[in-house]
C-alpha atoms as a PDB file:
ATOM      1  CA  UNK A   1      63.501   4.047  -3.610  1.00  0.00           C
ATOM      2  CA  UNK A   2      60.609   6.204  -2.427  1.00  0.00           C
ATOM      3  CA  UNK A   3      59.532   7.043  -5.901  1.00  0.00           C
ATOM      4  CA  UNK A   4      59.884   3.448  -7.477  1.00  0.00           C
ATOM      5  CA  UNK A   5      57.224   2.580  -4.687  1.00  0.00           C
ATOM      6  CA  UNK A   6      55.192   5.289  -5.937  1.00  0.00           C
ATOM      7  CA  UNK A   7      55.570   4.137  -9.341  1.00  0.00           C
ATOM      8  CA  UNK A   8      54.842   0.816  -8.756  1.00  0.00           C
ATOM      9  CA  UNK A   9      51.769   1.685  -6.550  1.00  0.00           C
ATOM     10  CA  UNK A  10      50.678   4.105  -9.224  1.00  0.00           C
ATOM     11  CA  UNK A  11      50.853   1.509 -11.937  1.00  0.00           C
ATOM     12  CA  UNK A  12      49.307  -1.457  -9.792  1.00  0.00           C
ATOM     13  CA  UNK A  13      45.763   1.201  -8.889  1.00  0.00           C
ATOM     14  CA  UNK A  14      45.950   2.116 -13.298  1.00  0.00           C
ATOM     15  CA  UNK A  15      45.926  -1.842 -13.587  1.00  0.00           C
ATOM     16  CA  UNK A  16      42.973  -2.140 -11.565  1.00  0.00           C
ATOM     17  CA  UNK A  17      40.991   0.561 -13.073  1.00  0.00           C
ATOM     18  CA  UNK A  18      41.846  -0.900 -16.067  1.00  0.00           C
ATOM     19  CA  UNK A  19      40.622  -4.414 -15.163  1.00  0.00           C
ATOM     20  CA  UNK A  20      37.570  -2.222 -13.623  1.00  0.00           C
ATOM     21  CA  UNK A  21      36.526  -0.576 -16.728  1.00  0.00           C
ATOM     22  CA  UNK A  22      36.813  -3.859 -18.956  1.00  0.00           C
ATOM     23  CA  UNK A  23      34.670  -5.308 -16.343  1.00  0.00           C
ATOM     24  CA  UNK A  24      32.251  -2.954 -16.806  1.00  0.00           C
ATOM     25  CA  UNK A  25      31.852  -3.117 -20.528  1.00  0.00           C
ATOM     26  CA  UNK A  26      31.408  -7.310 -20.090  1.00  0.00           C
ATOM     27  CA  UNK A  27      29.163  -6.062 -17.371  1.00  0.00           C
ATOM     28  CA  UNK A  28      26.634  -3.878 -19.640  1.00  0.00           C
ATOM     29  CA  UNK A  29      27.490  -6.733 -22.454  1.00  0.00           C
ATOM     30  CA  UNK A  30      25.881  -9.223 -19.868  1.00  0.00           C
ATOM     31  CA  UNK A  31      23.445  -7.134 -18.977  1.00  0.00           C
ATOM     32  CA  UNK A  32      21.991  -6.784 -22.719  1.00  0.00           C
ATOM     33  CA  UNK A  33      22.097 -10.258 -23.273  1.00  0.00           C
ATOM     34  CA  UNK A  34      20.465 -11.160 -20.088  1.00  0.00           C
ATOM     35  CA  UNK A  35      17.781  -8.450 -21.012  1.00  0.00           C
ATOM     36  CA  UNK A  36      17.025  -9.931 -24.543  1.00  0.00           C
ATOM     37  CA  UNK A  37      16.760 -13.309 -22.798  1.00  0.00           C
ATOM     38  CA  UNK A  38      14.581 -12.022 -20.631  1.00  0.00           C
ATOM     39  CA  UNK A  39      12.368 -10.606 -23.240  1.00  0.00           C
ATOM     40  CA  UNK A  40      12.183 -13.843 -25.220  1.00  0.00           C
ATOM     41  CA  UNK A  41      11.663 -15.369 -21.564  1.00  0.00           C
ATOM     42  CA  UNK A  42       8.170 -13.548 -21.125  1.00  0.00           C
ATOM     43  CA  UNK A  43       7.421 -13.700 -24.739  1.00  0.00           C
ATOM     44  CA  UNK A  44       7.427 -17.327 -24.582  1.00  0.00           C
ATOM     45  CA  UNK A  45       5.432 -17.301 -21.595  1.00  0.00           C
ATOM     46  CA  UNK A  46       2.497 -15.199 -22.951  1.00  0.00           C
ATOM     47  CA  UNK A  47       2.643 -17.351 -25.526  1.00  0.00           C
ATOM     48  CA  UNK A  48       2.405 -20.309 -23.359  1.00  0.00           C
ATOM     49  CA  UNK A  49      -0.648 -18.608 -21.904  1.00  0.00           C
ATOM     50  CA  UNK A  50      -2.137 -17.938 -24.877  1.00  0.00           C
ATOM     51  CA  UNK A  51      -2.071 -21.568 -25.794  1.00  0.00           C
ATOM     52  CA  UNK A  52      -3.628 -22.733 -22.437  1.00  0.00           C
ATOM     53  CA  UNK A  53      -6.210 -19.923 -22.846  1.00  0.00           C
ATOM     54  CA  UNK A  54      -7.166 -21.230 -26.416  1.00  0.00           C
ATOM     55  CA  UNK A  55      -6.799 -24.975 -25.046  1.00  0.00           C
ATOM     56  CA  UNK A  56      -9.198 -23.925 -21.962  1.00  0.00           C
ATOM     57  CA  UNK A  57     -11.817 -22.432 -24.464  1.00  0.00           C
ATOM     58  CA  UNK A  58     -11.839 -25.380 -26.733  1.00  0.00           C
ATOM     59  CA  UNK A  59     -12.309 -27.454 -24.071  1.00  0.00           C
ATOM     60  CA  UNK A  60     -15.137 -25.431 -22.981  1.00  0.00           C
ATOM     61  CA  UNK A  61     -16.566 -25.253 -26.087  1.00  0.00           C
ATOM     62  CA  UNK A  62     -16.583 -29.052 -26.461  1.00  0.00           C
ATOM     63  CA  UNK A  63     -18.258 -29.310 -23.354  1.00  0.00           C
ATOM     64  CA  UNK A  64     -21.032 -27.344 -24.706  1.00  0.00           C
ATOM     65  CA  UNK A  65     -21.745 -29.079 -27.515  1.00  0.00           C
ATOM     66  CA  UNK A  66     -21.898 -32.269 -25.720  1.00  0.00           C
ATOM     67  CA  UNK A  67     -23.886 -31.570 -22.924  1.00  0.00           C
ATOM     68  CA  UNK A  68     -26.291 -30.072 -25.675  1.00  0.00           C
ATOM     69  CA  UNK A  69     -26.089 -33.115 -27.576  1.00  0.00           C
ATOM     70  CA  UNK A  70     -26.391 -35.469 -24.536  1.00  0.00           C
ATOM     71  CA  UNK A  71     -29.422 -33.674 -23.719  1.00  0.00           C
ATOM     72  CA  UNK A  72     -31.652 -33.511 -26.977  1.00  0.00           C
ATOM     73  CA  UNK A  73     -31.118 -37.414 -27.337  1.00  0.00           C
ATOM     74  CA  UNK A  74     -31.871 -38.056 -23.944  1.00  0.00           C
ATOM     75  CA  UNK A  75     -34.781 -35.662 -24.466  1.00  0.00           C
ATOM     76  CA  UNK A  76     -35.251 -37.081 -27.484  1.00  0.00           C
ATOM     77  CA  UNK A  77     -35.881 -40.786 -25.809  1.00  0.00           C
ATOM     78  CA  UNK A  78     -37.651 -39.909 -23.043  1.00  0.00           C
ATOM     79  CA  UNK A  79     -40.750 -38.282 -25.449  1.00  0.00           C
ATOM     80  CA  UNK A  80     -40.929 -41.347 -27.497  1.00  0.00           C
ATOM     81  CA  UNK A  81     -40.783 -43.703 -24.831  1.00  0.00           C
ATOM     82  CA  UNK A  82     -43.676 -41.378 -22.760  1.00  0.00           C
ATOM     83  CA  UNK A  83     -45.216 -41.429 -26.086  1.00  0.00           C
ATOM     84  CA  UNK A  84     -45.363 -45.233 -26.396  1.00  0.00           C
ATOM     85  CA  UNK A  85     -46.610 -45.342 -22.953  1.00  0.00           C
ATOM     86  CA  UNK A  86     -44.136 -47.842 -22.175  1.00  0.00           C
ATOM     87  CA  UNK A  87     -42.501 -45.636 -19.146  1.00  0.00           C
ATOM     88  CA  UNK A  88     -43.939 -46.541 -15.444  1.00  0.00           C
ATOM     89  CA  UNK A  89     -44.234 -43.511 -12.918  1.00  0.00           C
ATOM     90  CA  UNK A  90     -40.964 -44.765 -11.327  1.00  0.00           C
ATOM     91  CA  UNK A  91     -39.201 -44.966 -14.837  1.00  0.00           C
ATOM     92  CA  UNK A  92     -40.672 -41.297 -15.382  1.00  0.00           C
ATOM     93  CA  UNK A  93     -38.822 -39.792 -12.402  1.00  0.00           C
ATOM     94  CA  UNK A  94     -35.962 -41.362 -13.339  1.00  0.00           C
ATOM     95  CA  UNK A  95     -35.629 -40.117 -16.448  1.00  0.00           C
ATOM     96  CA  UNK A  96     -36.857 -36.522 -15.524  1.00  0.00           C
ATOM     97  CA  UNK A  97     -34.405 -36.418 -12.506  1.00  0.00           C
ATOM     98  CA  UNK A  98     -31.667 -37.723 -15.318  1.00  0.00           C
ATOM     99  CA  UNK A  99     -32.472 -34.549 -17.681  1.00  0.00           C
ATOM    100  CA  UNK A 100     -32.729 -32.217 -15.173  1.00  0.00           C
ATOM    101  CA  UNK A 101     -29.146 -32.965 -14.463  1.00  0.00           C
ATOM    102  CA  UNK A 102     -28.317 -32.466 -17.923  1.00  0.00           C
ATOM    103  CA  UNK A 103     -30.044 -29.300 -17.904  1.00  0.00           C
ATOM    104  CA  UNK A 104     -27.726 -28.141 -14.797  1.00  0.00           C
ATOM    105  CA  UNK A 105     -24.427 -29.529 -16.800  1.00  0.00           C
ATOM    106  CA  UNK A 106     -25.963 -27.399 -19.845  1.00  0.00           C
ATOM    107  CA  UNK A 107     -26.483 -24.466 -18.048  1.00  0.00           C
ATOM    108  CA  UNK A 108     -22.611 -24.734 -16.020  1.00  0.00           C
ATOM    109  CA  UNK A 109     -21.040 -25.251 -19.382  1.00  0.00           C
ATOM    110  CA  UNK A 110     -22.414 -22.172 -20.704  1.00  0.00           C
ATOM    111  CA  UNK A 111     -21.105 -20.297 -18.415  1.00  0.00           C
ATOM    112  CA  UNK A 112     -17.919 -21.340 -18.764  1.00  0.00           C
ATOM    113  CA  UNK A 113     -18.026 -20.182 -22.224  1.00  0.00           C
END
């Protein structure tokens, strides 16, 4: 009777370590998988970032260009009118305080670039 206990427990503690060692192997399996998932994970997030960064600096650029442009037409105006004589000193500071504010969005959009 003794030794058909034994048996038994003996045979129950191989089952386990059995069931143990297949765990295992699923285990590393998993752990792989989750590892190349993990990898495409942060590849698809630089790539995210690299599409925000090139989003950021086209935006940029575009803000460049048209605070440039806004400025030489406004520029542009102001000497032909000043030319014409048909701006009054009020008008003047108007339009002087109006580019110098273009000058400052100029000069903040080139540093963002």
């Amino acid at each position: 009777m003794k030794y058909i206990i034994l048996i038994f427990v003996l045979m129950f503690s191989i089952s386990l370590n059995a069931q143990d060692v297949k765990k295992e192997g699923k285990t590393i399996a998993e752990t792989l998988k989750l590892k190349e998932n993990v990898s495409s994970k942060e590849a698809k997030k630089l790539e995210k970032g690299k599409n925000k960064a090139e989003k950021a600096q086209k935006r940029d650029q575009d803000r460049l260009d048209s605070a440039t442009k806004r400025l030489k037409s406004s520029q542009k105006k102001y000497d032909r009118l000043k030319r014409k004589g048909k701006l009054s000193p009020k008008q003047e500071a108007k339009w002087l305080k109006k580019l110098e504010g273009y000058q400052e969005d100029l000069k903040r959009a080139k540093r963002k670039v």
